[in-house]
Protein backbone atom coordinates (compact mmCIF):
# COMPACT_ATOMS: atom_id res chain seq x y z
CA UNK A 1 -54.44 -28.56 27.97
CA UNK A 2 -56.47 -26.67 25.44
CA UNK A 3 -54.39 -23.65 25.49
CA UNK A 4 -51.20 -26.00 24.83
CA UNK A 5 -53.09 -27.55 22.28
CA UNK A 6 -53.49 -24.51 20.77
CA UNK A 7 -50.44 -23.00 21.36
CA UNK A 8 -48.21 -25.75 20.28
CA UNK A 9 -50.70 -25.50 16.87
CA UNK A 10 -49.93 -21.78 17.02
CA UNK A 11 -45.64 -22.17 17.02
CA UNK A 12 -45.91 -24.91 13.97
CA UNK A 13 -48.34 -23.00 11.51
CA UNK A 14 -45.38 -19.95 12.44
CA UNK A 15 -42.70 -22.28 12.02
CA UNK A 16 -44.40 -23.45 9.20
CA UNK A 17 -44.68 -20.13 7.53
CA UNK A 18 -41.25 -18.72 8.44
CA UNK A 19 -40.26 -21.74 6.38
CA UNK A 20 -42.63 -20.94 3.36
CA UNK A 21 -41.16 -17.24 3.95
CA UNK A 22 -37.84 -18.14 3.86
CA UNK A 23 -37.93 -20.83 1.19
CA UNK A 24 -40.03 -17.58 -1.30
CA UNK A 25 -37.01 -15.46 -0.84
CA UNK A 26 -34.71 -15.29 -4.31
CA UNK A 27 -31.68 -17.23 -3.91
CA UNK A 28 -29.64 -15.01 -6.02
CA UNK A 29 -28.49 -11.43 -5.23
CA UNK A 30 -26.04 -8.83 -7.10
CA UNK A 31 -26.14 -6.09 -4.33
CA UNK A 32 -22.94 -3.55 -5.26
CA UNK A 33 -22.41 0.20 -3.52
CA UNK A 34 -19.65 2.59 -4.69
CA UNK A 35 -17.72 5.42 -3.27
CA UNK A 36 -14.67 8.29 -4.19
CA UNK A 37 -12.01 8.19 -1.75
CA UNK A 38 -9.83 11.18 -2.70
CA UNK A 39 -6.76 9.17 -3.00
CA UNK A 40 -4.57 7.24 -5.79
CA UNK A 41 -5.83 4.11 -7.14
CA UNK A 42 -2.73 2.61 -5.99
CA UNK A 43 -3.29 3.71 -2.25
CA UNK A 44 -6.97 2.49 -2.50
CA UNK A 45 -6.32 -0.92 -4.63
CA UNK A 46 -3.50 -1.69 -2.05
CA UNK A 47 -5.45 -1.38 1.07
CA UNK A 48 -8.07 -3.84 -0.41
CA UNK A 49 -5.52 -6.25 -1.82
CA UNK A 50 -3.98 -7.12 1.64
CA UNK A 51 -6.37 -9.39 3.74
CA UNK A 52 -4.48 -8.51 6.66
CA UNK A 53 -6.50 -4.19 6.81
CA UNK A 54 -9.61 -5.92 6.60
CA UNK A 55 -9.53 -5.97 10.08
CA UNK A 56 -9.50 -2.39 10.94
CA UNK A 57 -12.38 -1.30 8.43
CA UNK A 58 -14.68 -4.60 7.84
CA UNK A 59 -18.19 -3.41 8.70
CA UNK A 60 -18.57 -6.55 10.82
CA UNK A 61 -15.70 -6.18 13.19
CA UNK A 62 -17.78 -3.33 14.18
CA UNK A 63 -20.69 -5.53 15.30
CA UNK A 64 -19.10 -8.84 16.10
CA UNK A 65 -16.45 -8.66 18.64
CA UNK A 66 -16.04 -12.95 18.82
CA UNK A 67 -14.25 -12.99 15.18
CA UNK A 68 -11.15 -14.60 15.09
CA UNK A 69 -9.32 -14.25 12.07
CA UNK A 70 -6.06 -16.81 10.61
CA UNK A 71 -3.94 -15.70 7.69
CA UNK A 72 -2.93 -18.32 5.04
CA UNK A 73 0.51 -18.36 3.36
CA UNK A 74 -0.08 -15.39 1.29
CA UNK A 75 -2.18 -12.60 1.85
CA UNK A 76 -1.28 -10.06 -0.97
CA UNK A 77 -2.85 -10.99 -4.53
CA UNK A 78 -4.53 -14.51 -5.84
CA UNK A 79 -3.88 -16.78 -3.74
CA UNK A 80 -4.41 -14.48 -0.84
CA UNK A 81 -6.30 -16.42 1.86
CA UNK A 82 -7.92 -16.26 5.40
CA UNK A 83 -10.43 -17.74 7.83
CA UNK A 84 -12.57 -16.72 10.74
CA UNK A 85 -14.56 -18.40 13.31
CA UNK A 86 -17.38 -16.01 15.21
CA UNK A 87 -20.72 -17.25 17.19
CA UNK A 88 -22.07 -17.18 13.66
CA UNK A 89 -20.04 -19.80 12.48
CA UNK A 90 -16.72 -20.34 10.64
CA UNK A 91 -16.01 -18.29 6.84
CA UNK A 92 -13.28 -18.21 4.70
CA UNK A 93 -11.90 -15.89 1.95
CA UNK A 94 -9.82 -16.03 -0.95
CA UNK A 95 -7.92 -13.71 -3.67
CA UNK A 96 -8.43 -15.72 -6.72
CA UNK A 97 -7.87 -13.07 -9.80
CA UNK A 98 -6.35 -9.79 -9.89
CA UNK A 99 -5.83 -7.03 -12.70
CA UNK A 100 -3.49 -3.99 -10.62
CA UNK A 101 -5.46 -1.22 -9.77
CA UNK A 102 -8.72 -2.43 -11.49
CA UNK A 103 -10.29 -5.27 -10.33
CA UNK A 104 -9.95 -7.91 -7.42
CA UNK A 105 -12.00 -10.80 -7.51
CA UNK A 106 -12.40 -12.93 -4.70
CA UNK A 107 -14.65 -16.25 -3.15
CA UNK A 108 -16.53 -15.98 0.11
CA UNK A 109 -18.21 -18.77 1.93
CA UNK A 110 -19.55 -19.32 5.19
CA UNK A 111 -19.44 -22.35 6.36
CA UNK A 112 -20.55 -25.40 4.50
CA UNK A 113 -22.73 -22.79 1.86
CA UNK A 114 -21.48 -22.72 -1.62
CA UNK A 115 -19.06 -19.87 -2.23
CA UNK A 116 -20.28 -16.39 -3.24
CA UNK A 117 -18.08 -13.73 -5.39
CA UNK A 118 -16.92 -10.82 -3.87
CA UNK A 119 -15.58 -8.24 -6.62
CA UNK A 120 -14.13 -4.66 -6.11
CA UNK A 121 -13.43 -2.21 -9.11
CA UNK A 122 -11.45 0.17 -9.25
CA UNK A 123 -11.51 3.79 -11.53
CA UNK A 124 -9.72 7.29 -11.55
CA UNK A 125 -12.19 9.76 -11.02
CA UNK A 126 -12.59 13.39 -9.66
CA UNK A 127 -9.38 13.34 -8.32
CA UNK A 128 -9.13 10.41 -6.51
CA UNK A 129 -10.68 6.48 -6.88
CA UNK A 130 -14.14 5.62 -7.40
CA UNK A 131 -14.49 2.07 -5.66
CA UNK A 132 -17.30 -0.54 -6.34
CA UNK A 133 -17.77 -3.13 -3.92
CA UNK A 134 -20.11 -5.89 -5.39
CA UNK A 135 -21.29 -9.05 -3.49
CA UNK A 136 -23.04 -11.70 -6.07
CA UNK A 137 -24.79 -15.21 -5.03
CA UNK A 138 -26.91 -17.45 -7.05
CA UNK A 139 -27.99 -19.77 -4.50
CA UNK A 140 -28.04 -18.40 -1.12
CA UNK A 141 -27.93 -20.23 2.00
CA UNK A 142 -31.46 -20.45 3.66
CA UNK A 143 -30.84 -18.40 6.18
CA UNK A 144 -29.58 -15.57 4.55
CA UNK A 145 -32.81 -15.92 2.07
CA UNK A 146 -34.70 -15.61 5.35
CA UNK A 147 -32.95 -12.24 7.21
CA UNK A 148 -32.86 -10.53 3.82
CA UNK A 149 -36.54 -11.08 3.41
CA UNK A 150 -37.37 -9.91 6.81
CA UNK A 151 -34.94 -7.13 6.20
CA UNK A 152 -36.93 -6.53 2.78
CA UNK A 153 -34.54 -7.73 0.34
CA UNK A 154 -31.17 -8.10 -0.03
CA UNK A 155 -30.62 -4.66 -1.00
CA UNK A 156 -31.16 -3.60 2.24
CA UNK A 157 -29.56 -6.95 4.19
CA UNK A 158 -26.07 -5.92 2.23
CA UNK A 159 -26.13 -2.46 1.20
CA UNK A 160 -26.07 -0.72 4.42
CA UNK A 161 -22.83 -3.25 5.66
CA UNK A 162 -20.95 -2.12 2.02
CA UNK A 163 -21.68 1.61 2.80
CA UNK A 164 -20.35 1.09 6.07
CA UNK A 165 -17.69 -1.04 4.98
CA UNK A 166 -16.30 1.68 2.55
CA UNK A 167 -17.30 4.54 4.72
CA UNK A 168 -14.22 2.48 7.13
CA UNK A 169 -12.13 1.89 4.12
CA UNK A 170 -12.25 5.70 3.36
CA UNK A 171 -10.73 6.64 7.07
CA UNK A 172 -8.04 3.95 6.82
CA UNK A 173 -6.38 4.81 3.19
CA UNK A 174 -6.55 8.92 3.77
CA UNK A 175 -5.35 8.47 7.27
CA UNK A 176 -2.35 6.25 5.67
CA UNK A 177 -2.16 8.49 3.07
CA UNK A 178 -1.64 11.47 5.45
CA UNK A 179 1.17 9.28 7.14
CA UNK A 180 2.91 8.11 3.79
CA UNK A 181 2.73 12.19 3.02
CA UNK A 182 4.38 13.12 6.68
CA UNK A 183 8.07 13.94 6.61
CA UNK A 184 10.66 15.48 8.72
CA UNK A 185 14.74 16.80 8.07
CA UNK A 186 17.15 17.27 10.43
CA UNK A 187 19.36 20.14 10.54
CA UNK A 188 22.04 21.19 8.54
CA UNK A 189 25.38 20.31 9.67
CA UNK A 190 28.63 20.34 8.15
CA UNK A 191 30.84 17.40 8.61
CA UNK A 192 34.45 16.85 7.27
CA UNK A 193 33.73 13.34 5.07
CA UNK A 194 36.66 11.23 3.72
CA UNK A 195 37.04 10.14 0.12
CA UNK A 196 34.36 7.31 -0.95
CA UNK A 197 33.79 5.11 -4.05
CA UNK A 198 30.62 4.72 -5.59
CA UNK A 199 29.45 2.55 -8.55
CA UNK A 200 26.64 2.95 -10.60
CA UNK A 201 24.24 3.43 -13.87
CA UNK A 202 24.68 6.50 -15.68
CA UNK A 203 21.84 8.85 -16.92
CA UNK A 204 21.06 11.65 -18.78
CA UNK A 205 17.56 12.71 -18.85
CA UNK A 206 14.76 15.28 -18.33
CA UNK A 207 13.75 16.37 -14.65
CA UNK A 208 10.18 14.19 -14.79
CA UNK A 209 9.77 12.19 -11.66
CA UNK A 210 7.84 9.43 -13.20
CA UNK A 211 10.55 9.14 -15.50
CA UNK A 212 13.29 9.05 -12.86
CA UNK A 213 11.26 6.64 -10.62
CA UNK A 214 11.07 4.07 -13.06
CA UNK A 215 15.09 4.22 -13.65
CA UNK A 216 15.22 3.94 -9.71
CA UNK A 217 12.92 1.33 -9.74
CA UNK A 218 15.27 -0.66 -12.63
CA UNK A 219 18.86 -0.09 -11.55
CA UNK A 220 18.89 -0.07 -7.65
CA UNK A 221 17.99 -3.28 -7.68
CA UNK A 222 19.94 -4.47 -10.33
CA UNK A 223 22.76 -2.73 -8.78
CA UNK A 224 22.16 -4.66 -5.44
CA UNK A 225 22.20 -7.91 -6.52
CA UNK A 226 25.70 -7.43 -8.59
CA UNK A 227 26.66 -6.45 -5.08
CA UNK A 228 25.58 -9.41 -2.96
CA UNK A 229 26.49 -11.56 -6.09
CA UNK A 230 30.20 -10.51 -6.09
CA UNK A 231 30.16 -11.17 -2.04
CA UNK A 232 28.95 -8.03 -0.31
CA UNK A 233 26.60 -8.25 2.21
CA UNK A 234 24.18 -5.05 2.95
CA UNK A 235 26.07 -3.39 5.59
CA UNK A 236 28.68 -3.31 2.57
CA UNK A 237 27.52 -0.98 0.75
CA UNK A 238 24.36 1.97 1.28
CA UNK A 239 21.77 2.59 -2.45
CA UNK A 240 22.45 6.07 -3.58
CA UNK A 241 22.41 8.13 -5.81
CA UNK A 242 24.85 11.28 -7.61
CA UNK A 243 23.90 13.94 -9.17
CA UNK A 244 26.43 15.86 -11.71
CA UNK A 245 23.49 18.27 -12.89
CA UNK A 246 20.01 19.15 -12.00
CA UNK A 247 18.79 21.87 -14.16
CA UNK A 248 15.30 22.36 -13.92
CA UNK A 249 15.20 25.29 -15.76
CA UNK A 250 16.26 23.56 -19.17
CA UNK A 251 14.70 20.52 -17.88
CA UNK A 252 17.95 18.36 -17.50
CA UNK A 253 19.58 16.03 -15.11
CA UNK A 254 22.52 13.80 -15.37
CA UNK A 255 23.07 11.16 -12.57
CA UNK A 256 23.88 7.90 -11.18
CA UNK A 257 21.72 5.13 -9.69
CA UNK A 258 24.13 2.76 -7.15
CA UNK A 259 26.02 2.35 -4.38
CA UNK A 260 28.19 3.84 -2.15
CA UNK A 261 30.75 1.16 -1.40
CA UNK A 262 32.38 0.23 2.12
CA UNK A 263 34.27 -2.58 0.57
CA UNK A 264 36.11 -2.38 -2.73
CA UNK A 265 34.16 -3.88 -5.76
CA UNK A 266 34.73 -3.29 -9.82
CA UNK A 267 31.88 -1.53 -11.69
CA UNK A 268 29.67 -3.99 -13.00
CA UNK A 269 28.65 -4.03 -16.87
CA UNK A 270 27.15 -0.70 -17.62
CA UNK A 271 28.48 0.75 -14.24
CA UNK A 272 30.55 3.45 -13.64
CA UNK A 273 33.10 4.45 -11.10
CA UNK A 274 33.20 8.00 -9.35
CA UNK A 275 34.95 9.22 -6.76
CA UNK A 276 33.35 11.27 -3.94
CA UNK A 277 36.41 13.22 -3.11
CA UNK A 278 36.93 14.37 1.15
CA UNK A 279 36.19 17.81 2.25
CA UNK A 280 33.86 19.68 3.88
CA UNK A 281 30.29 18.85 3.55
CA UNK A 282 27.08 19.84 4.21
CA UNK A 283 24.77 17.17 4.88
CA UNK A 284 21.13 17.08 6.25
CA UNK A 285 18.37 13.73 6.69
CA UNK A 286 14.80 13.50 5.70
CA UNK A 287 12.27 11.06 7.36
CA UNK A 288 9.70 10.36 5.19
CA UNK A 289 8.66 8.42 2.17
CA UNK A 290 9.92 8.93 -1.07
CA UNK A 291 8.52 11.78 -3.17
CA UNK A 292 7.77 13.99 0.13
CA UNK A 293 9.74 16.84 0.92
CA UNK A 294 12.60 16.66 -1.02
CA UNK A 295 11.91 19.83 -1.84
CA UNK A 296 11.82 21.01 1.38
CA UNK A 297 15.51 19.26 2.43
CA UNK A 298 17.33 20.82 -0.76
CA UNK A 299 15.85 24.30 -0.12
CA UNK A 300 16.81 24.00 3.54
CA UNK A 301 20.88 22.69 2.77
CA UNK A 302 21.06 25.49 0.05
CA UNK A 303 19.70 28.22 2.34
CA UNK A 304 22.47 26.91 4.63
CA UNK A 305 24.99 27.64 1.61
CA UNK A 306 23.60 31.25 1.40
CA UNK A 307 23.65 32.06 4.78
CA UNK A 308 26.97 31.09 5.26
CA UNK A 309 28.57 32.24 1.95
CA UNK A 310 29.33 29.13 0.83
CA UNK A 311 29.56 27.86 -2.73
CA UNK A 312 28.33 24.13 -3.85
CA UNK A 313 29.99 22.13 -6.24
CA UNK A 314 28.89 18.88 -8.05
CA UNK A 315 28.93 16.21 -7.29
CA UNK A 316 25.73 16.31 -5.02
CA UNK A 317 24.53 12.83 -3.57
CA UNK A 318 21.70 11.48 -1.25
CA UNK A 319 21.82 8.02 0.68
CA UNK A 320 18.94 5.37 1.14
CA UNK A 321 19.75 4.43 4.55
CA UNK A 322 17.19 1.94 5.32
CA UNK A 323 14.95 -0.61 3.93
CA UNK A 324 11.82 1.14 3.16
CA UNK A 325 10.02 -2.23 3.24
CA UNK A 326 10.90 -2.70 7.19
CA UNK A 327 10.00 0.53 8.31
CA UNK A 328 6.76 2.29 8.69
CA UNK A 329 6.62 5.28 5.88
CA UNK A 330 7.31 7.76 8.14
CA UNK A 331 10.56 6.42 9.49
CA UNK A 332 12.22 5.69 5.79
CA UNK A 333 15.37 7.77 5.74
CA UNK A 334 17.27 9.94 3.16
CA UNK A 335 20.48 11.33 3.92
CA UNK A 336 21.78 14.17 1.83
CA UNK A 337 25.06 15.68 1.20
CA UNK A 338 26.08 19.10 -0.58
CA UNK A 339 30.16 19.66 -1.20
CA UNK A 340 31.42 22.89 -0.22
CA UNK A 341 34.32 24.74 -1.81
């Protein structure tokens, strides 16, 4: 009896003092940990931004294989929401302010606990994107007061998890970036196309991608909806674009940003009309998002036209075939056509 006495005196006076222990431990933490992934701030502020990849680089998938995640509504910007339930508990997670490829703020809470403030920053540097992944709490559930002090402060309870947790992060954006950068063309064949109409946005500009990308990003669109708008459905028409000169020696291209029609339709306001005339064509397709290897396709169509003594004439034009928002990267395709004399 007097060894349960003492004993049972023994478990309270710990009890007692992992209590005290606990209850010492600061209830307010600002723990962040940075890293450079060599990547574009875009590539890196994207991953972050949708809730959905946290999955294959949180540090705590790693080490908890009874989470079960549910997406809200939206899980791309503020508003951005999801929630978990593990043998730890039940969490949640919300996107509630944004600034693009600088900052995402965000609430955390587990359980019943009062919600702490996730925040991730985002810089250009060396190259590539120097990410800052900070996790601040001023009043800290008890237990988490009591692991970090065992642990020896919270430095060392969330430090090591944010190392890992960008250390994962790292291997997910370069190994998307090395798919979004994958491309492959087809071989050059020539095929005998009929006449086709195409309306569009004229340009005259310099060769500068940025430059064209944000015209691309303006009038396909715009010239989309005047198609659906006027009764054509997508199969209707295919995005494209014409080229009447690309000069990169004096640093000039003129062009058009539309459609190629499969249905008759007037040029809009601001649109043009031109006629791709029949005739024999030389026409190749790249695989691959946009910005990778066109290079590599136009080379390839005019070494075609050199080794088979065959002069190109303008107009040259290249079709989006697909939706590059329902595809994977690597599938997105570009046909591309070269008129022969």
């Amino acid at each position: 009896m007097k060894f349960l006495k003492y004993f049972l005196g023994l478990v309270v006076v710990l009890v007692v003092g992992v209590l005290i222990f606990g209850a010492m431990q600061p209830s307010e933490y600002d723990v962040s940990r940075s890293k450079v992934i060599k990547a574009p701030i875009s590539a890196v502020y994207n991953t972050v931004n949708d809730l959905k990849t946290w999955e294959k680089w949180g540090p705590w998938h790693d080490e908890d294989s009874t989470i079960v995640v549910s997406y809200g509504e939206k899980t791309v910007g503020v508003g951005a929401s999801d929630s978990w339930t593990s043998k730890d508990g039940p969490g949640s997670m919300k996107t509630v302010n944004v600034i693009p490829n600088k900052l995402i703020e965000q609430k955390m809470q587990f359980g019943d606990a009062d919600p702490s403030d996730i925040i991730w920053h985002f810089e250009e540097k060396d190259g590539g994107t120097n990410i800052t992944w900070q996790m601040k709490e001023t009043k800290a559930p008890f237990m988490f007061k009591l692991i970090s002090g065992f642990m020896g402060g919270w430095e060392n309870f969330f430090g090591p998890m944010e190392e890992k947790g960008l250390d994962n992060l790292e291997k997910v954006v370069l190994e998307a970036q090395k798919l979004a950068n994958s491309f492959r063309i087809t071989p050059v064949v020539v095929k005998d196309l009929p006449a086709q109409k195409f309306i569009g946005y004229y340009h005259k500009t310099t060769t500068d991608m940025s430059n064209m990308t944000e015209l691309f990003q303006t009038d396909m669109p715009k010239a989309g909806m005047y198609a659906m708008k006027n009764g054509l459905e997508y199969g209707d028409f295919t995005p494209a674009a014409v080229y009447n000169v690309w000069d990169m020696e004096n640093n000039i291209a003129e062009f058009y940003i539309g459609l190629i029609l499969k249905k008759d339709l007037k040029p809009g306001e601001g649109m043009s009309l031109v006629n791709l005339s029949k005739g024999a064509t030389a026409t190749a397709s790249k695989f691959g998002n946009y910005g990778t290897g066109e290079m590599e396709i136009h080379n390839s169509l005019l070494k075609y036209a050199t080794d088979n003594k065959k002069e190109i004439e303008y107009p040259i034009w290249e079709a989006y075939v697909n939706d590059p928002t329902m595809v994977k990267p690597q599938d997105i395709q570009t046909d591309y056509f070269y008129s022969l004399k």
